[in-house]
Protein backbone atom coordinates (compact mmCIF):
# COMPACT_ATOMS: atom_id res chain seq x y z
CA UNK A 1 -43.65 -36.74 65.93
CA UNK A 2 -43.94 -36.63 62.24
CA UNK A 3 -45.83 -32.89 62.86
CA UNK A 4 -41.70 -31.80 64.02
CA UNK A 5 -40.61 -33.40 61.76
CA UNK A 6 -42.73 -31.76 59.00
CA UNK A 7 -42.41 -28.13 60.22
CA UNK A 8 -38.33 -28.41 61.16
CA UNK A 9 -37.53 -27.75 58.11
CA UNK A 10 -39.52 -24.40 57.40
CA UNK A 11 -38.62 -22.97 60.76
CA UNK A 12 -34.49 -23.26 59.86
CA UNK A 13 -35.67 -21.48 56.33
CA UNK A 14 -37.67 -18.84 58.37
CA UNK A 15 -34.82 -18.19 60.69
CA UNK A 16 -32.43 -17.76 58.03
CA UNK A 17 -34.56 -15.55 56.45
CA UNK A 18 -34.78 -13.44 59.53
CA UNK A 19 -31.40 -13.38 59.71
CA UNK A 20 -30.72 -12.20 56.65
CA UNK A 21 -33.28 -9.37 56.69
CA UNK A 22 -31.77 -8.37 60.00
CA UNK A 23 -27.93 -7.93 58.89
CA UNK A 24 -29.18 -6.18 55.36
CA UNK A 25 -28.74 -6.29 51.84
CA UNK A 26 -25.02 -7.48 50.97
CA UNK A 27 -23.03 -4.20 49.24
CA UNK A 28 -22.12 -4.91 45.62
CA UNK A 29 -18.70 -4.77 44.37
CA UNK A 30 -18.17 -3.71 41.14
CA UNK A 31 -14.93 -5.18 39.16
CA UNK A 32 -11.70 -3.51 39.00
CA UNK A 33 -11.85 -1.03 35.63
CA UNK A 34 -9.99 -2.77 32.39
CA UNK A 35 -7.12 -1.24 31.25
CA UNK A 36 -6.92 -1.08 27.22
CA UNK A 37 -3.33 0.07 25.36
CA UNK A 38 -4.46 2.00 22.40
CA UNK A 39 -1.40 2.53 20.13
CA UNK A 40 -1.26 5.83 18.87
CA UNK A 41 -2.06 6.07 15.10
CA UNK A 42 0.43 6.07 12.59
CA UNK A 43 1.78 9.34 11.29
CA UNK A 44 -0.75 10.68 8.08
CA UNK A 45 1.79 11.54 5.21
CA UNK A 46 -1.38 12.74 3.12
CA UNK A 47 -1.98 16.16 1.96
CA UNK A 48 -0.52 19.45 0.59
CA UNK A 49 3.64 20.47 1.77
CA UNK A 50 6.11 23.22 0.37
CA UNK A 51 9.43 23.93 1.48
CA UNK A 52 13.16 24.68 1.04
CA UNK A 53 16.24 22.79 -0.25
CA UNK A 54 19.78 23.43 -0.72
CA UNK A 55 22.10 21.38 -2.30
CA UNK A 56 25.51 20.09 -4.28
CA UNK A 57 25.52 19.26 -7.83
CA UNK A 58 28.58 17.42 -9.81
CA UNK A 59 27.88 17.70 -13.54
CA UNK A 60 29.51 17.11 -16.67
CA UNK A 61 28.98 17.85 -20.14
CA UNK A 62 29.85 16.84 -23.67
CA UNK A 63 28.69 18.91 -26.77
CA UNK A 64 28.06 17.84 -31.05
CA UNK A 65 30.80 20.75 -31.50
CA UNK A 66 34.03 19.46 -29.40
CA UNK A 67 33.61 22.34 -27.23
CA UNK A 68 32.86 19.96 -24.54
CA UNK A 69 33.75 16.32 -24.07
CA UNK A 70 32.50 14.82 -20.96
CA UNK A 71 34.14 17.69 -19.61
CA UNK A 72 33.27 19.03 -15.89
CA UNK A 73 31.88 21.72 -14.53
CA UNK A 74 32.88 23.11 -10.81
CA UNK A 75 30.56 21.42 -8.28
CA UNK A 76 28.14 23.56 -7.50
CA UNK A 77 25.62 24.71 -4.24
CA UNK A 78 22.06 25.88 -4.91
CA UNK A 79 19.07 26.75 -3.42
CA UNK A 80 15.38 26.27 -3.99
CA UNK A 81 11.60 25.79 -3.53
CA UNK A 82 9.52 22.85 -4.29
CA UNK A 83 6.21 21.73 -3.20
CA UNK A 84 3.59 19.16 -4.16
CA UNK A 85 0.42 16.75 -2.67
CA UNK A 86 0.47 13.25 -1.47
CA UNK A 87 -2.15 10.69 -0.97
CA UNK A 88 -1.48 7.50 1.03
CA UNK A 89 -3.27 4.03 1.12
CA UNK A 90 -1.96 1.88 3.72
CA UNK A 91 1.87 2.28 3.96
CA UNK A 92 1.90 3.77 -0.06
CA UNK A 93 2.55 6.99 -0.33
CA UNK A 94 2.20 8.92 -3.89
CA UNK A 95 2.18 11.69 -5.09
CA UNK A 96 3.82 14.76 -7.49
CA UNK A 97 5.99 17.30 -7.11
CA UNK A 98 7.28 20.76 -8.76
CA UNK A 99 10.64 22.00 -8.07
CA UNK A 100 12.83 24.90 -8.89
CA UNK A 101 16.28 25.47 -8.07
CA UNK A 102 19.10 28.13 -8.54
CA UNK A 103 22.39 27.09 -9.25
CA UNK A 104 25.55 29.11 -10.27
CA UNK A 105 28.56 26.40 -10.96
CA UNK A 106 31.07 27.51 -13.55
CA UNK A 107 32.24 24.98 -16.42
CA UNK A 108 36.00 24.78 -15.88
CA UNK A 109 37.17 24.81 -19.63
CA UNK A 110 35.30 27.75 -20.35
CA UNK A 111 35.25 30.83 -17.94
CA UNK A 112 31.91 32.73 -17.78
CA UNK A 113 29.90 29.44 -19.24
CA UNK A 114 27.54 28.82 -16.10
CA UNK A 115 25.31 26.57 -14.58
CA UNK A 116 21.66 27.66 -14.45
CA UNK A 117 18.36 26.96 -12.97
CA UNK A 118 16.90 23.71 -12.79
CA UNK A 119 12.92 23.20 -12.84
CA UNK A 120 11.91 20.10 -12.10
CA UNK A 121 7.99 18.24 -12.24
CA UNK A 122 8.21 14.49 -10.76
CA UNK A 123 5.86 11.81 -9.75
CA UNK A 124 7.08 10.30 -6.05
CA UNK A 125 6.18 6.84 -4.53
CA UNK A 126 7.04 5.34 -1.65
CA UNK A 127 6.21 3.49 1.44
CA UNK A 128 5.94 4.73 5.25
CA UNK A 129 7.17 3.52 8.38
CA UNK A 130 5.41 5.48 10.59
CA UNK A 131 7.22 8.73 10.86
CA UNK A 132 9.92 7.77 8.12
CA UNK A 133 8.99 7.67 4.16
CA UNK A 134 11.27 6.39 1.85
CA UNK A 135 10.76 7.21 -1.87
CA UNK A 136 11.17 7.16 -5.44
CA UNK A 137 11.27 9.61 -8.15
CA UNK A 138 11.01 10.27 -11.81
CA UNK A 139 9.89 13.45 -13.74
CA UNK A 140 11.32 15.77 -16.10
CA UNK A 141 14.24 18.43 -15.74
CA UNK A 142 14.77 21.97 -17.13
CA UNK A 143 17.82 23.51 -16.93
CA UNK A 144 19.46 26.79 -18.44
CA UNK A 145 22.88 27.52 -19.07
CA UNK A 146 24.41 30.97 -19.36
CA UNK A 147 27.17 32.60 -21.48
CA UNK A 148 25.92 30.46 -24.51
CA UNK A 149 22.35 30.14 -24.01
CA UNK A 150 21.58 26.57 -23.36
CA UNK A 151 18.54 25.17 -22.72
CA UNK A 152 18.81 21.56 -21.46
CA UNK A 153 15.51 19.54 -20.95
CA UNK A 154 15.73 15.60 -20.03
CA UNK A 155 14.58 13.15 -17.01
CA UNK A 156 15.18 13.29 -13.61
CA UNK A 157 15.48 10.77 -11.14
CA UNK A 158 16.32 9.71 -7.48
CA UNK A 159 16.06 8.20 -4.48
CA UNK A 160 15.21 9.87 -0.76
CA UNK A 161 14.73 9.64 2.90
CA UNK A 162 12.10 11.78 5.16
CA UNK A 163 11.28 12.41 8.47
CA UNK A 164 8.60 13.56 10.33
CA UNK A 165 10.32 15.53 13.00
CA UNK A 166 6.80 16.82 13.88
CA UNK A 167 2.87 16.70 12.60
CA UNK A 168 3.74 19.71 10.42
CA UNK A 169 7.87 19.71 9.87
CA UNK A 170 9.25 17.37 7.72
CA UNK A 171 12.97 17.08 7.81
CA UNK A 172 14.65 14.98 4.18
CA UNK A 173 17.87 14.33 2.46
CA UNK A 174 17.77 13.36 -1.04
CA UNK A 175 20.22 12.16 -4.38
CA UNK A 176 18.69 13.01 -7.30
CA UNK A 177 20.23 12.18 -11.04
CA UNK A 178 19.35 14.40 -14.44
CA UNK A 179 20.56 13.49 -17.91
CA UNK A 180 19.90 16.75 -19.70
CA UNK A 181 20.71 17.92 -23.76
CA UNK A 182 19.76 20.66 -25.62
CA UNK A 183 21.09 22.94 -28.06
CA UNK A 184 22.26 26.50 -27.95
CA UNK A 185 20.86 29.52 -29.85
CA UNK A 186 23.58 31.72 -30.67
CA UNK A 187 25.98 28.78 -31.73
CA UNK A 188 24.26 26.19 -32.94
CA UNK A 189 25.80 23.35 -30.92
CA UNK A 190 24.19 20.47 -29.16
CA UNK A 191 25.23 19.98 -25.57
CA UNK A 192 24.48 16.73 -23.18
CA UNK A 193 24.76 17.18 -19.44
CA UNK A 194 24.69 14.68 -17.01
CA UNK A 195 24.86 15.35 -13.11
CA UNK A 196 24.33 14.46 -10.14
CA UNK A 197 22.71 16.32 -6.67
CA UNK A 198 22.49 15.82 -3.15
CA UNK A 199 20.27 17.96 -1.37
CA UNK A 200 18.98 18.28 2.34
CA UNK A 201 15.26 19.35 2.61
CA UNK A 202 12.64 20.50 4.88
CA UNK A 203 9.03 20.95 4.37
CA UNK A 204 5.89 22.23 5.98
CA UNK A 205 2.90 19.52 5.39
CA UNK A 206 -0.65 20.92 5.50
């Protein structure tokens, strides 16, 4: 009696055994796959761009001689160039700039007196949202003036918008301020300008 007893117990475990050897190994199941959401990266506002502006610009003028006195000119359109390099760090973007532009505004006092063409070197900052930079700017301004042969130098400064309307096109609308004196060769007078541009911009970034 206790010999059954004894031996029950390995004859279940043997029959099991069988049993399982009979029906197979059991097929493993792998997991379902993990999704993961990558964002996509932010847009790189780093490197080398040039393009084309055109613009309005609202000056006025005063002058040592009375020949002016805050007196204004007709606004004017113009068109340029610029181009420059930016480096970013995190959502800072900086960078400089050189800019020239052709205007050809007539001062409305004195006919054939007119508006000339603006150079421009600034330093930009500004901080990204993804694919829209706003910015900051402040450089220096040339500017010559025909019919008495100014040449104006002075700061320049603004405040813009961009947007990258694609990796390489960058689409941007701008208001830039110059306050501008300089004195003229033929007469001897001193003339201040100040004035005042809006301009819309687009750029190819490298």
């Amino acid at each position: 009696m206790r010999l059954i007893q004894f031996t029950a117990p390995f004859a279940i475990l043997a029959l099991s055994a069988g049993a399982a050897l009979a029906t197979g190994p059991v097929p493993y199941t792998p997991p379902p796959p993990v999704t993961v959401y990558t964002a996509p990266a932010a847009y790189d506002w780093s490197g080398a761009y040039v393009g084309l502006q055109v613009g309005s610009m609202s000056p006025r003028g005063s002058s040592t001689a009375g020949s002016a006195n805050d007196d204004p000119f007709d606004s004017s359109s113009g068109f340029g160039v610029f181009g420059g390099y930016q480096w970013q760090h995190g959502g800072l973007v900086f960078g400089g700039e050189l800019g020239y532009t052709r205007f050809d505004g007539e001062f409305v006092n004195f006919p054939g007196f007119f508006i000339g063409n603006i150079a421009e070197a600034r330093a930009r900052v500004g901080y990204a949202f993804d694919r829209v930079l706003v910015s900051a700017s402040l450089g220096y301004a040339s500017q010559t003036y025909s019919g008495a042969s100014y040449d104006l130098t002075g700061v320049t400064y603004g405040l813009g918008v961009d947007y990258a309307a694609t990796d390489s096109v960058v689409l941007g609308l701008e208001y830039v301020v110059r306050n501008l004196d300089g004195g003229s060769v033929g007469i001897g007078d001193q003339l201040s300008v100040d004035d005042q541009s809006v301009r819309l911009r687009v750029s190819f970034h490298f």
